[in-house]
Protein backbone atom coordinates (compact mmCIF):
# COMPACT_ATOMS: atom_id res chain seq x y z
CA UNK A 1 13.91 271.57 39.78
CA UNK A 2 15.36 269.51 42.12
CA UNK A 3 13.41 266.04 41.16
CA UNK A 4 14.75 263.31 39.04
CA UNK A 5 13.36 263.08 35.80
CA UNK A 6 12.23 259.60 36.09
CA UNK A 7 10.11 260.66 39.07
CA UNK A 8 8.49 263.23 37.29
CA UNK A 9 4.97 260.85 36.48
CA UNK A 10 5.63 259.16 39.64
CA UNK A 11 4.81 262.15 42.13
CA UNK A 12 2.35 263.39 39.56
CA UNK A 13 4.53 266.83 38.41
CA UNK A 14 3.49 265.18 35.03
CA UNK A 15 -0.35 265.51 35.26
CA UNK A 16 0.68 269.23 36.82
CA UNK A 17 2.18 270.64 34.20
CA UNK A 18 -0.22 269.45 31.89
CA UNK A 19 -3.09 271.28 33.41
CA UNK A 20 -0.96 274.58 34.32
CA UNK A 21 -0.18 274.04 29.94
CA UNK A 22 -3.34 273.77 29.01
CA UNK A 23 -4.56 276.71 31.53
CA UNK A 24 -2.30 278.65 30.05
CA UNK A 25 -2.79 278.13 26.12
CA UNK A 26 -7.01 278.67 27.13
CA UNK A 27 -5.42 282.35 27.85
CA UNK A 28 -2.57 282.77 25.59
CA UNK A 29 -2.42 280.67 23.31
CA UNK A 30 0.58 277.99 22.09
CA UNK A 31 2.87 277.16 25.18
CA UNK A 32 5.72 275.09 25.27
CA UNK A 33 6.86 273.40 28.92
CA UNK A 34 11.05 273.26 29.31
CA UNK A 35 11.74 271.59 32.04
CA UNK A 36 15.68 271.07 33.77
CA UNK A 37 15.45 268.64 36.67
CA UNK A 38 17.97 267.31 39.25
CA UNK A 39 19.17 270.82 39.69
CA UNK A 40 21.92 271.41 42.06
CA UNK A 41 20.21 272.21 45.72
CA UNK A 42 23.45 273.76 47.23
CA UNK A 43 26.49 276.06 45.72
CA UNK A 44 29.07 273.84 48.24
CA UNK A 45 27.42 270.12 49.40
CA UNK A 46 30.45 269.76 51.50
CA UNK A 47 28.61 272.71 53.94
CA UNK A 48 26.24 270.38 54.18
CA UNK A 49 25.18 267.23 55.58
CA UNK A 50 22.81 265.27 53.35
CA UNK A 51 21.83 261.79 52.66
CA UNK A 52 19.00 262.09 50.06
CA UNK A 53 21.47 263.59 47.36
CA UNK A 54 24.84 261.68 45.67
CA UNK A 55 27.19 264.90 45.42
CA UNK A 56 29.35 263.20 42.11
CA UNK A 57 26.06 262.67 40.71
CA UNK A 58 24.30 265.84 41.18
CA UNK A 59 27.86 267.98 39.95
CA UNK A 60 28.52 265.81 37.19
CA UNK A 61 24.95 266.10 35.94
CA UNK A 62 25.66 269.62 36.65
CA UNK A 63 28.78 269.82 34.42
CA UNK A 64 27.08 267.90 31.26
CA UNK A 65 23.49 268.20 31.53
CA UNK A 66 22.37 271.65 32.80
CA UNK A 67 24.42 273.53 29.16
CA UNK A 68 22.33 271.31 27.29
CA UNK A 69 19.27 272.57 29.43
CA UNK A 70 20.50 276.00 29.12
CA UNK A 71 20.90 275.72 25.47
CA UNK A 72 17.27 274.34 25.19
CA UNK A 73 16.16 277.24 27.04
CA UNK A 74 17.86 279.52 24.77
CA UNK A 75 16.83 278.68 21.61
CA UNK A 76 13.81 278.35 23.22
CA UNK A 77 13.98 282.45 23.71
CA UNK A 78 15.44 282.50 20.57
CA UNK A 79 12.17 280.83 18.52
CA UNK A 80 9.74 283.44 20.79
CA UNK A 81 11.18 286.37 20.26
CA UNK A 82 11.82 285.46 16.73
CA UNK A 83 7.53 285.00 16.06
């Protein structure tokens, strides 16, 4: 997702996926929520013109955060189908 984790509780994503949890343990049970924010919007920023975004920032937090997310994610997988 494309907002800041910071932001998260301030534009209320917070208080949404707390109710689309708990809808969704009522029905199925345990649920976990993995979230991976300030996601890269674009494959090339340069083919676009922008102002919101800081291109360094968003490809470096490419380069070292989103594995770690992806890893999460994973074993994430990994503990499901393992139950």
């Amino acid at each position: 997702m494309n907002v800041k984790e910071e932001l998260l509780k301030t534009i209320g994503y917070d208080q949404r996926f707390a109710a689309t949890k708990m809808s969704l343990e009522t029905i199925f049970g345990e649920c976990e929520v993995l979230l991976s924010t300030d996601t890269l919007q674009y494959n090339d920023y340069d083919k676009y013109e922008h102002e919101i975004f800081d291109k360094e920032e968003k490809l470096n937090r490419h380069k070292e955060v989103f594995p770690q997310d992806c890893e999460r994610a994973f074993e994430l997988g990994r503990r499901i189908a393992s139950e």
